[in-house]
PDB file of N, CA and C in Angstrom:
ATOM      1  N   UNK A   1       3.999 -43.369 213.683  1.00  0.00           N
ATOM      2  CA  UNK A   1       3.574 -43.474 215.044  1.00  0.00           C
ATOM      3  C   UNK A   1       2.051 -43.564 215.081  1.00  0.00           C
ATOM      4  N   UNK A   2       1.322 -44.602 215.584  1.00  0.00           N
ATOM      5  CA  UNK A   2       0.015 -44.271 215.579  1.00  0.00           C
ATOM      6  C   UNK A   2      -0.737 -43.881 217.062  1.00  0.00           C
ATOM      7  N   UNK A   3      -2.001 -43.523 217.225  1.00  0.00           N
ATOM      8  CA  UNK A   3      -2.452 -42.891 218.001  1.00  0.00           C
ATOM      9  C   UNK A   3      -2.531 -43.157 219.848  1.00  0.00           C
ATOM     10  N   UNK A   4      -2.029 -44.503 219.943  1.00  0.00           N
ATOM     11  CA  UNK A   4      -1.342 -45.420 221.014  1.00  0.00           C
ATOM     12  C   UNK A   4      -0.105 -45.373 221.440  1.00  0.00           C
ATOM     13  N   UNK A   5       0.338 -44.647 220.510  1.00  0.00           N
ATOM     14  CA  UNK A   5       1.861 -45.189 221.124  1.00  0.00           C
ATOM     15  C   UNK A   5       2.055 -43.214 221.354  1.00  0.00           C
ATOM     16  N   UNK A   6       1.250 -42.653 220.423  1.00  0.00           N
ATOM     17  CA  UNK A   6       1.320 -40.605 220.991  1.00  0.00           C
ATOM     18  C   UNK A   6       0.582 -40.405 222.284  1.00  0.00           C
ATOM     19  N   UNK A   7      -0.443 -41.238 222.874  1.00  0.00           N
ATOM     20  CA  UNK A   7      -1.136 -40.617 223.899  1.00  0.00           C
ATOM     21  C   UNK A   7       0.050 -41.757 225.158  1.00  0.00           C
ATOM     22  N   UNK A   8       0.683 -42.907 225.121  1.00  0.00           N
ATOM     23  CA  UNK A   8       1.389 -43.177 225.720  1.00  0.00           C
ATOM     24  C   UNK A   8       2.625 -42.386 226.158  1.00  0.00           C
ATOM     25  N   UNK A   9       3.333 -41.192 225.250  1.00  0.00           N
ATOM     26  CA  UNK A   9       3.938 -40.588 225.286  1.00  0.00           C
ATOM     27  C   UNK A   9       3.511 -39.049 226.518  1.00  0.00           C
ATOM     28  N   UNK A  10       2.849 -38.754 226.174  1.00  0.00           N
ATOM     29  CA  UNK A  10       1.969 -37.753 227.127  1.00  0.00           C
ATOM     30  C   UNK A  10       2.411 -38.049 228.298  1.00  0.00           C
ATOM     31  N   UNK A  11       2.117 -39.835 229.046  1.00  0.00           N
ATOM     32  CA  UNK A  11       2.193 -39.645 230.248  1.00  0.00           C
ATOM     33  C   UNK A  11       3.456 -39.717 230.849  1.00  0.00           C
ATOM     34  N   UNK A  12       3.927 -38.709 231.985  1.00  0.00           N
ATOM     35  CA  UNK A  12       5.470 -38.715 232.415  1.00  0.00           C
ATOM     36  C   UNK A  12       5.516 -39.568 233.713  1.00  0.00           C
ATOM     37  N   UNK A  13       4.415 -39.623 234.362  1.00  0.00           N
ATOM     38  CA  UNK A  13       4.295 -41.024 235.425  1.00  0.00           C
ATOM     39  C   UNK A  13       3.650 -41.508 235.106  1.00  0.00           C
ATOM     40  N   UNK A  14       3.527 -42.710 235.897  1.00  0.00           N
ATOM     41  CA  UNK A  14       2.900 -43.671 235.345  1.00  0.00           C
ATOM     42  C   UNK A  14       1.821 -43.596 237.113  1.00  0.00           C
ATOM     43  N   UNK A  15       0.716 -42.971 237.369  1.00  0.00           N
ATOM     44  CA  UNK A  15      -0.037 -43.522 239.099  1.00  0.00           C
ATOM     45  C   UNK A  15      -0.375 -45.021 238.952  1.00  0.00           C
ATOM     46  N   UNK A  16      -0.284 -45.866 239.363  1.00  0.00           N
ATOM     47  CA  UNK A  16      -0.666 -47.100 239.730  1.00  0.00           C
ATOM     48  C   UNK A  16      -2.191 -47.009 240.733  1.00  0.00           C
ATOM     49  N   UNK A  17      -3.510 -48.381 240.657  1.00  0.00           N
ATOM     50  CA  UNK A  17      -4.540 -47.553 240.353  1.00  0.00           C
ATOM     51  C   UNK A  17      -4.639 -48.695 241.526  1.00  0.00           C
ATOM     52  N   UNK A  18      -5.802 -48.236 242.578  1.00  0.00           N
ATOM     53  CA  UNK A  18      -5.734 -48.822 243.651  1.00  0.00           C
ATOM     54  C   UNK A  18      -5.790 -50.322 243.606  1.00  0.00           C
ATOM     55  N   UNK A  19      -6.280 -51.367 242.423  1.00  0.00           N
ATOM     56  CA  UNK A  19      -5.928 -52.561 242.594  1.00  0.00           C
ATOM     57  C   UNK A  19      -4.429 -53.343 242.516  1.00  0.00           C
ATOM     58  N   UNK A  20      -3.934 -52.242 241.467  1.00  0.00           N
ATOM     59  CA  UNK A  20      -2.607 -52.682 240.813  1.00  0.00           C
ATOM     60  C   UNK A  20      -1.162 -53.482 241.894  1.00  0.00           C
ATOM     61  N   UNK A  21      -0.549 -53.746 241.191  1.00  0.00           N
ATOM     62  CA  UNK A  21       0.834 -54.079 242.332  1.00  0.00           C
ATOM     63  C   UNK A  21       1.899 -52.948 241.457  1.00  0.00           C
ATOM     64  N   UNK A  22       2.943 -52.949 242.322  1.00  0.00           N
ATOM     65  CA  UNK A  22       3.688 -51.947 242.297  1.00  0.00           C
ATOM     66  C   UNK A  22       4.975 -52.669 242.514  1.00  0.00           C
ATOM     67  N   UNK A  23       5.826 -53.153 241.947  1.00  0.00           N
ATOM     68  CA  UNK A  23       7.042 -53.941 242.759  1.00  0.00           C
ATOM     69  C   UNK A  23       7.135 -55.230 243.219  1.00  0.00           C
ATOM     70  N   UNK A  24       5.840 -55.657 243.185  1.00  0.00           N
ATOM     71  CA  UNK A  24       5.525 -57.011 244.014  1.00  0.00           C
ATOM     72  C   UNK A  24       4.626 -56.278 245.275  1.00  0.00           C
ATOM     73  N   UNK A  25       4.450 -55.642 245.647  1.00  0.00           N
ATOM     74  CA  UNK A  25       3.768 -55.301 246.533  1.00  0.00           C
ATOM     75  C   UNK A  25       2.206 -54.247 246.341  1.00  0.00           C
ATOM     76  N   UNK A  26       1.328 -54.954 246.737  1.00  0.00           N
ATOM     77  CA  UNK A  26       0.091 -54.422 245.984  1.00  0.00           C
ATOM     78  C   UNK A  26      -0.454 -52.994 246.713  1.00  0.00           C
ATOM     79  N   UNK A  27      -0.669 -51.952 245.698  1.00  0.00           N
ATOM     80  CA  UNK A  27      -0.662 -50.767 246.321  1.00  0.00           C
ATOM     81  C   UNK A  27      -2.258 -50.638 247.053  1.00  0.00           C
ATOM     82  N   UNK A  28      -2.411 -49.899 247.729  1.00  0.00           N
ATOM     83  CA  UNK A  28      -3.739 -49.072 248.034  1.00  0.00           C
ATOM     84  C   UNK A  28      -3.696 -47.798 248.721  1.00  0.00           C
ATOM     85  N   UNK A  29      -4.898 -47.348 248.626  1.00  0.00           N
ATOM     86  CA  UNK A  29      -5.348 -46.143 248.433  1.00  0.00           C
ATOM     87  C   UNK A  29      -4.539 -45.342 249.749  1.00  0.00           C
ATOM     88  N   UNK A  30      -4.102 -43.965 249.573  1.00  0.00           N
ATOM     89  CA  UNK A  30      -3.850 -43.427 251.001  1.00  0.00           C
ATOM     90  C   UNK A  30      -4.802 -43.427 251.654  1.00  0.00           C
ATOM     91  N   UNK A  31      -5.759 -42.703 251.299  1.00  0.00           N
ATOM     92  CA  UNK A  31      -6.494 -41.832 252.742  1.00  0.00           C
ATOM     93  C   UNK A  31      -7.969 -42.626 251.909  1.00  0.00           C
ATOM     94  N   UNK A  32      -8.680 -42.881 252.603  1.00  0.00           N
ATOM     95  CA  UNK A  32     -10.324 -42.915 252.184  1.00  0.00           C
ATOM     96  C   UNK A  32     -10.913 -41.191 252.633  1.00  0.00           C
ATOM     97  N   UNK A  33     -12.040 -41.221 252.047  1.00  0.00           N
ATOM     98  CA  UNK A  33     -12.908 -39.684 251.905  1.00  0.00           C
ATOM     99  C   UNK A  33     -12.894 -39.105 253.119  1.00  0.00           C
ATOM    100  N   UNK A  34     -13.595 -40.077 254.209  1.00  0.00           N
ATOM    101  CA  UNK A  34     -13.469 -39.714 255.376  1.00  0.00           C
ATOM    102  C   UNK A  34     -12.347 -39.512 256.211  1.00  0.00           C
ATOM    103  N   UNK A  35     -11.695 -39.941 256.020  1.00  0.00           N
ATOM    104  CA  UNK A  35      -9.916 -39.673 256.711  1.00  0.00           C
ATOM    105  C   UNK A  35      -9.714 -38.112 256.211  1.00  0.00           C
ATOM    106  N   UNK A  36      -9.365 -38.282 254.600  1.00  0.00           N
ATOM    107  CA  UNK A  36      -9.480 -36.695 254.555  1.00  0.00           C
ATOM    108  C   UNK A  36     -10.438 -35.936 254.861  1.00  0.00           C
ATOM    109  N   UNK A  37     -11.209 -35.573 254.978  1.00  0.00           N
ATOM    110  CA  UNK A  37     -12.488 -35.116 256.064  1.00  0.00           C
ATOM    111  C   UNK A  37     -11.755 -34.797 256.893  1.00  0.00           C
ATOM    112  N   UNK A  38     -12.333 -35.966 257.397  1.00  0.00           N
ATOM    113  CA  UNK A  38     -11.403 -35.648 259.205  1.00  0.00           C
ATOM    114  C   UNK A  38      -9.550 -34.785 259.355  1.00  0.00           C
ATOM    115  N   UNK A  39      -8.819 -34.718 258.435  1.00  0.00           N
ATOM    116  CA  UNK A  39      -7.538 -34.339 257.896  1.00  0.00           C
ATOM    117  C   UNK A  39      -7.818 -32.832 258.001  1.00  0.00           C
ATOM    118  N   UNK A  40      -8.861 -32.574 257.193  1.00  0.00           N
ATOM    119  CA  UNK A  40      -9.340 -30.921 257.103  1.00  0.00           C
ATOM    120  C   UNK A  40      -9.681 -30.463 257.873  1.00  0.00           C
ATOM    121  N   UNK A  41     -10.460 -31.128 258.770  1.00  0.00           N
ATOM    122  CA  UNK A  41     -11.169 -30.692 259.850  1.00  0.00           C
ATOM    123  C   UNK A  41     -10.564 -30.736 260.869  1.00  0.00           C
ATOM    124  N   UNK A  42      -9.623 -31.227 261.349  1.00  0.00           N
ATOM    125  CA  UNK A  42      -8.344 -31.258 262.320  1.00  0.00           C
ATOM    126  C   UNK A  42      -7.606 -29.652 262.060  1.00  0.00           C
ATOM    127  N   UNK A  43      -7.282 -29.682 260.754  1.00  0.00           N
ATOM    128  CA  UNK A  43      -6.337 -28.685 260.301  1.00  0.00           C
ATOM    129  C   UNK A  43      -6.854 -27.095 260.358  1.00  0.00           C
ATOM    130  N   UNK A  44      -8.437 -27.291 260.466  1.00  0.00           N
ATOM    131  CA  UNK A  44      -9.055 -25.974 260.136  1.00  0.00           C
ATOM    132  C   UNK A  44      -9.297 -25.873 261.630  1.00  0.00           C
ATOM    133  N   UNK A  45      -9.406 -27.087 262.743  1.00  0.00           N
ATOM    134  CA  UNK A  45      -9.761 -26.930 264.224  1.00  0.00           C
ATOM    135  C   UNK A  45      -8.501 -26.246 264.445  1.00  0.00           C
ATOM    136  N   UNK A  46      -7.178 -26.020 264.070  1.00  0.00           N
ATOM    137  CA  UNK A  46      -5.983 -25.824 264.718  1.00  0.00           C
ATOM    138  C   UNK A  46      -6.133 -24.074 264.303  1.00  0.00           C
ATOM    139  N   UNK A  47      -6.439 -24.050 263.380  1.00  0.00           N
ATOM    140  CA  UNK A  47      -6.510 -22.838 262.539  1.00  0.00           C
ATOM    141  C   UNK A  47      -7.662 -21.572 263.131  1.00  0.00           C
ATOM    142  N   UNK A  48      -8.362 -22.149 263.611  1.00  0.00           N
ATOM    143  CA  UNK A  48      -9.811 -21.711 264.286  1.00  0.00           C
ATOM    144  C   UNK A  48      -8.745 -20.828 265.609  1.00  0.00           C
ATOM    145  N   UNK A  49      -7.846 -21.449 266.084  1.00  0.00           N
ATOM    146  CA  UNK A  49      -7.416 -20.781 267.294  1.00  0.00           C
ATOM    147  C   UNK A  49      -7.241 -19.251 266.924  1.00  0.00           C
ATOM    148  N   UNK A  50      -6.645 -18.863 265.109  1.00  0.00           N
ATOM    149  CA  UNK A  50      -6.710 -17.933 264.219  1.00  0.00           C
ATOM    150  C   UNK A  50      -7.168 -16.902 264.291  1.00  0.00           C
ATOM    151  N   UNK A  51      -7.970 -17.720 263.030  1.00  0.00           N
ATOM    152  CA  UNK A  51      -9.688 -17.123 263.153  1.00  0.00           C
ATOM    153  C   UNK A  51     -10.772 -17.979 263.397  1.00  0.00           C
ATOM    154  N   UNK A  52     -10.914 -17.840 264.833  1.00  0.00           N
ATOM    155  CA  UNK A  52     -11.900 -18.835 265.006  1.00  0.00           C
ATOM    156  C   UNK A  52     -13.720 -19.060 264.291  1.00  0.00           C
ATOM    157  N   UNK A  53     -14.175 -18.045 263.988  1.00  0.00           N
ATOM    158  CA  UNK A  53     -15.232 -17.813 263.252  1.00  0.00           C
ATOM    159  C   UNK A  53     -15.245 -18.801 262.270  1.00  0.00           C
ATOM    160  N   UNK A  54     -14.261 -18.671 261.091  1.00  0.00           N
ATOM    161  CA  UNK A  54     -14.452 -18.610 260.167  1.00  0.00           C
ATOM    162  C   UNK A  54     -14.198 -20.380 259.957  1.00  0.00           C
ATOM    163  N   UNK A  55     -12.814 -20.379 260.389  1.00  0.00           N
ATOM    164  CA  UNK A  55     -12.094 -22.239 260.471  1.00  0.00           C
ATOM    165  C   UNK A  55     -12.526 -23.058 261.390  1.00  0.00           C
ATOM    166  N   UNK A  56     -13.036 -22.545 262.255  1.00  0.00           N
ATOM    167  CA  UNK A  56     -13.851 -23.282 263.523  1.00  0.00           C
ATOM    168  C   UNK A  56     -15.314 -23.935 262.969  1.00  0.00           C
ATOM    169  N   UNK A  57     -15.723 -23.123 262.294  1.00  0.00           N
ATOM    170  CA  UNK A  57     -17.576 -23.523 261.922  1.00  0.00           C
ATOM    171  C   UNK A  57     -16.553 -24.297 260.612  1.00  0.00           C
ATOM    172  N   UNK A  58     -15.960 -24.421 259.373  1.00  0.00           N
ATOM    173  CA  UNK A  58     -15.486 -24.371 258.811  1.00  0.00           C
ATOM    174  C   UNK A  58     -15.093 -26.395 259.492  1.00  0.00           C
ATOM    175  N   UNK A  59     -13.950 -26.281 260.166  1.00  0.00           N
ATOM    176  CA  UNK A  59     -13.586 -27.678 261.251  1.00  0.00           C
ATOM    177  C   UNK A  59     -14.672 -28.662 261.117  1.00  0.00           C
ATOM    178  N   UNK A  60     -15.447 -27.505 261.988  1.00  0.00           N
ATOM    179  CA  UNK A  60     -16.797 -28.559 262.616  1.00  0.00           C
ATOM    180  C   UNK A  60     -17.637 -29.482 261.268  1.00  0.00           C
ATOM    181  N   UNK A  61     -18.128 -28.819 260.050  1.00  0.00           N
ATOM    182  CA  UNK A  61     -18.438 -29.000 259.271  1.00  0.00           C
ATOM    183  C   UNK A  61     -17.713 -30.641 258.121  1.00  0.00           C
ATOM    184  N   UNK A  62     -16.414 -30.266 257.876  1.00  0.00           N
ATOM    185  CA  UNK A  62     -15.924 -31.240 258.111  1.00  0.00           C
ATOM    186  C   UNK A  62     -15.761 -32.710 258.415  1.00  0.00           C
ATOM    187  N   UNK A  63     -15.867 -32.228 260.146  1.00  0.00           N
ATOM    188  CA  UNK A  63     -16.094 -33.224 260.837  1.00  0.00           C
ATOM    189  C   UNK A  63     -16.681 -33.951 261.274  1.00  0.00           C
ATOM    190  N   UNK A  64     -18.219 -33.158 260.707  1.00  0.00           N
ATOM    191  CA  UNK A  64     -19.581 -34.051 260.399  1.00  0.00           C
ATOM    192  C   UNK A  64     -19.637 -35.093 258.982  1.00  0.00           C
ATOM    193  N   UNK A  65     -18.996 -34.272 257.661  1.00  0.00           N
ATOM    194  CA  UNK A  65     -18.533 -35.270 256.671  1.00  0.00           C
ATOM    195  C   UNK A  65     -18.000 -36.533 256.935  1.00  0.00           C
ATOM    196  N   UNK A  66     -16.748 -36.160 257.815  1.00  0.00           N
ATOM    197  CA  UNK A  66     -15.983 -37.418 257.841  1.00  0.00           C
ATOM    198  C   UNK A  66     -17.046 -38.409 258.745  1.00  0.00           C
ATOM    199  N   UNK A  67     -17.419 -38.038 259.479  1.00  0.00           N
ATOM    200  CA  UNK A  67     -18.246 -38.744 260.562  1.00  0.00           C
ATOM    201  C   UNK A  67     -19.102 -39.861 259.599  1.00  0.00           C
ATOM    202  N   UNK A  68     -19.917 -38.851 258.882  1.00  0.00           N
ATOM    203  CA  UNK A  68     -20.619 -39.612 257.889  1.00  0.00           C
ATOM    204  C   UNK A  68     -20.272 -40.381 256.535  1.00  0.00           C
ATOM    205  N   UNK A  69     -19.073 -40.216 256.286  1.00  0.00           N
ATOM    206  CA  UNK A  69     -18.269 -41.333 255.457  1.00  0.00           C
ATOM    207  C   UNK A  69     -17.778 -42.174 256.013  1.00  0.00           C
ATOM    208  N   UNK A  70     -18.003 -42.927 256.994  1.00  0.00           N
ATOM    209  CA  UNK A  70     -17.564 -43.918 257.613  1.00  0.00           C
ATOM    210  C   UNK A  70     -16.205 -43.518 258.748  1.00  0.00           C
ATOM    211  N   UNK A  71     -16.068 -42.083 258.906  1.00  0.00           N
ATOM    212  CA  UNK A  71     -14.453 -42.064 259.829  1.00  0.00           C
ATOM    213  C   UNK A  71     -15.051 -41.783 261.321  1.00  0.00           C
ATOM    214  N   UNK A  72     -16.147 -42.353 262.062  1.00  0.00           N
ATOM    215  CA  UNK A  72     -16.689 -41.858 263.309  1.00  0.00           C
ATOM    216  C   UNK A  72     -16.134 -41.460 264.387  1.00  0.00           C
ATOM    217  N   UNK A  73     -15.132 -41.857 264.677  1.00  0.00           N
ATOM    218  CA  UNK A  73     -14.109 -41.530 265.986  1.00  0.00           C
ATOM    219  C   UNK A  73     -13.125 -40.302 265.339  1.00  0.00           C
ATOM    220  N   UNK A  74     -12.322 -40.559 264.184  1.00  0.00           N
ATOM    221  CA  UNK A  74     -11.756 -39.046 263.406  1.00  0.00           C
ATOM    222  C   UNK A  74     -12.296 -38.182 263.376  1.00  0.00           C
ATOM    223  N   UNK A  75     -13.577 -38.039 263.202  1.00  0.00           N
ATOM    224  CA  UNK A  75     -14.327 -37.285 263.136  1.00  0.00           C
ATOM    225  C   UNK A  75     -14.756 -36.668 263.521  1.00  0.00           C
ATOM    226  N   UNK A  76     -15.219 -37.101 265.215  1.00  0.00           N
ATOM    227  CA  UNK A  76     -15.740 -36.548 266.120  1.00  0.00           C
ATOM    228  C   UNK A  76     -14.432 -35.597 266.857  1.00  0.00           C
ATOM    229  N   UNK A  77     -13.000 -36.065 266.529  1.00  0.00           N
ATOM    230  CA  UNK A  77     -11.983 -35.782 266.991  1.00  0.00           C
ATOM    231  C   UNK A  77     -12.383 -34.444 266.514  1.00  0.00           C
ATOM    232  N   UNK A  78     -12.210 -33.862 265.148  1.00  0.00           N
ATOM    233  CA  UNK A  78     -12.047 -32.737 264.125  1.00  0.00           C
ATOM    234  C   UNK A  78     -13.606 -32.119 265.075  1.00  0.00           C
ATOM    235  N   UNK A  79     -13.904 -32.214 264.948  1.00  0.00           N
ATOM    236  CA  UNK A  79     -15.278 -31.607 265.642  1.00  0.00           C
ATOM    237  C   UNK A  79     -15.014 -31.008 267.121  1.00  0.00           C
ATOM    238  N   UNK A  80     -14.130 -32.291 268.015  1.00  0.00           N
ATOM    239  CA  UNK A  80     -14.040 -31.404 269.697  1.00  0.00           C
ATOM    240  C   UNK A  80     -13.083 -30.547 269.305  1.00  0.00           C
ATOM    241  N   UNK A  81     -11.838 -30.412 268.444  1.00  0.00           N
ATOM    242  CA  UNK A  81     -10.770 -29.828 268.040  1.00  0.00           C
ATOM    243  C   UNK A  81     -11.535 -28.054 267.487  1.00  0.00           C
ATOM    244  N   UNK A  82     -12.586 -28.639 267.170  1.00  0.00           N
ATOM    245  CA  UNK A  82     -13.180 -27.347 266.192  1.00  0.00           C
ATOM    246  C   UNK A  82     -13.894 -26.750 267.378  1.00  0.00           C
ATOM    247  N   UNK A  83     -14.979 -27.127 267.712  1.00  0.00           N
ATOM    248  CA  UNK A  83     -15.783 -26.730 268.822  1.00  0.00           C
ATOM    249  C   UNK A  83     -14.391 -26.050 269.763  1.00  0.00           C
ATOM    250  N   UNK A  84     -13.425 -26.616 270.214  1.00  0.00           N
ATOM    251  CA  UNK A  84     -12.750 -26.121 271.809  1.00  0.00           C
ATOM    252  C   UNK A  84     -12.257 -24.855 270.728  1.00  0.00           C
ATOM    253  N   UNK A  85     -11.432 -24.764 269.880  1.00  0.00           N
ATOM    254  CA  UNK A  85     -10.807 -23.817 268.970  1.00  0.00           C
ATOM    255  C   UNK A  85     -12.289 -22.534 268.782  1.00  0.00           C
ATOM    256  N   UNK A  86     -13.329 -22.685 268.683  1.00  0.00           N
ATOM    257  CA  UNK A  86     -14.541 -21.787 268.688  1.00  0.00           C
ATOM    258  C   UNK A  86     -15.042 -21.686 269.778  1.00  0.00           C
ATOM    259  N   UNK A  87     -14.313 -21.854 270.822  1.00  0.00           N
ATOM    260  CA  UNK A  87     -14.843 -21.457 272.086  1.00  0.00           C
ATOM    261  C   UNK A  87     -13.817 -20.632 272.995  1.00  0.00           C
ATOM    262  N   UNK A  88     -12.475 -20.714 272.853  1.00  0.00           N
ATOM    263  CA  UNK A  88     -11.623 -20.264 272.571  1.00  0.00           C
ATOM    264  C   UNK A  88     -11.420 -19.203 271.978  1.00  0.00           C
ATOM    265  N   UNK A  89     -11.369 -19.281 270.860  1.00  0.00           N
ATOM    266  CA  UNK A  89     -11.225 -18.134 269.882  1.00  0.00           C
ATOM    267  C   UNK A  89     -12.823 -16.632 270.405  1.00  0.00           C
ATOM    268  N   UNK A  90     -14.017 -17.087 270.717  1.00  0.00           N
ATOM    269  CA  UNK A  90     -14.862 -16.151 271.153  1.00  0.00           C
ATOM    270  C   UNK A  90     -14.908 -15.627 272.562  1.00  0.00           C
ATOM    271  N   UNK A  91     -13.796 -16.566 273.185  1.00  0.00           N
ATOM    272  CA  UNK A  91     -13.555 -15.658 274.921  1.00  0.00           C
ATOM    273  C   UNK A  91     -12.564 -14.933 274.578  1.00  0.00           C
ATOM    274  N   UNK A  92     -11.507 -15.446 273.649  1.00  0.00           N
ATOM    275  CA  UNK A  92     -10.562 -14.381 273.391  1.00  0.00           C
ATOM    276  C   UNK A  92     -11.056 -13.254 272.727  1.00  0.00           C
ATOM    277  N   UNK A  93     -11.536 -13.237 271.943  1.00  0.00           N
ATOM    278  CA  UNK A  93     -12.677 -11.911 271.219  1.00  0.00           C
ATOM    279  C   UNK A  93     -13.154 -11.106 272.170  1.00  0.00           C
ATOM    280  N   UNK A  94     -13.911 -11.574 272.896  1.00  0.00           N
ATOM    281  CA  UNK A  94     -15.037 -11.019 274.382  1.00  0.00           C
ATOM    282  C   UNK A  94     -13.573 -10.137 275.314  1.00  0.00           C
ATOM    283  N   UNK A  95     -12.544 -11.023 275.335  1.00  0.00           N
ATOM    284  CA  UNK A  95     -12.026 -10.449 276.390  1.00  0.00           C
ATOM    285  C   UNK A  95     -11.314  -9.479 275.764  1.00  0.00           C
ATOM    286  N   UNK A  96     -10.639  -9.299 274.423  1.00  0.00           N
ATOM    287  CA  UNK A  96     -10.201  -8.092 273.832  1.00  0.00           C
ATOM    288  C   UNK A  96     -11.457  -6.981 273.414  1.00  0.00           C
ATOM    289  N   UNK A  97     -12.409  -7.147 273.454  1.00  0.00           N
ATOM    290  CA  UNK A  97     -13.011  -6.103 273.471  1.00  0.00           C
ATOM    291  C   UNK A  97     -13.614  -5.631 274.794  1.00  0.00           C
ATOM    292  N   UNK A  98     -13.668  -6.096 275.271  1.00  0.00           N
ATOM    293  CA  UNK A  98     -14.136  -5.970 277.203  1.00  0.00           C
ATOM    294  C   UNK A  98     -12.490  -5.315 277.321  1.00  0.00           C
ATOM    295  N   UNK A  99     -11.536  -5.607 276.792  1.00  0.00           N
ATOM    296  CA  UNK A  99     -10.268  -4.572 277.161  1.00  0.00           C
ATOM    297  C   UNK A  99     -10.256  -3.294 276.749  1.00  0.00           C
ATOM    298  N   UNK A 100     -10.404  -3.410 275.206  1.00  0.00           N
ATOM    299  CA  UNK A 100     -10.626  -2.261 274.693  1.00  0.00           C
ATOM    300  C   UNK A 100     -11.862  -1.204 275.073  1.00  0.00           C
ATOM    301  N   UNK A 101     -12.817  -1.523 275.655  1.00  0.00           N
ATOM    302  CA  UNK A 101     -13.551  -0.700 275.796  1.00  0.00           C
ATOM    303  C   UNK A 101     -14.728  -0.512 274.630  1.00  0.00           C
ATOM    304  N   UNK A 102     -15.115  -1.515 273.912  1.00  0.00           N
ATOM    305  CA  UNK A 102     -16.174  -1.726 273.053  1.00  0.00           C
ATOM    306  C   UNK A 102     -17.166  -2.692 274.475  1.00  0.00           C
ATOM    307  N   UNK A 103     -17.464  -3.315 275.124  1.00  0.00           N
ATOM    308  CA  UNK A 103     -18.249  -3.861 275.221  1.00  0.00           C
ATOM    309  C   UNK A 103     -18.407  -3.458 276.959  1.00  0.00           C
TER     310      UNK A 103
END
């Protein structure tokens, strides 16, 4: 066996590479950088309702990435999603402690 035909063995799939065809049908990429960006930043805006502190600034951040990898409208989405989720999340804070009797 020589050293081509052992490292061929290794692989158990085979990924097909964004130019390649696949079947007759030529594959490409899922998501570009900014899509996922914006993906995270959606997911961490939902999450912010949570803990808003932490996934909210977290969102927003994000959603300046994606913005700036080319996803401008996704982006800005993950951002109002983050922002309303951190604005949200700190009246709910305010108003449980204005209940409790801390503030």
């Amino acid at each position: 066996m020589t050293d081509r035909e052992s490292t061929n063995n290794l692989l158990i799939f085979s990924v097909p590479k964004a130019s390649q065809t696949y079947e007759g049908k030529a594959s490409k990429v899922i998501l570009s950088t900014g899509e996922s960006y914006a993906y995270i930043g959606i997911a961490l805006g939902i999450l912010g309702f949570i803990i808003p502190v932490i996934f909210s600034i977290a969102g927003i951040g994000f959603g300046y990435f994606a913005t700036r990898n080319g996803e401008k409208s996704f982006g800005k989405i993950a951002m109002i999603v983050s922002f309303a989720s951190l604005a949200v999340g700190i009246k709910a804070i305010i108003i449980i402690l204005t209940y409790m009797g801390f503030i």
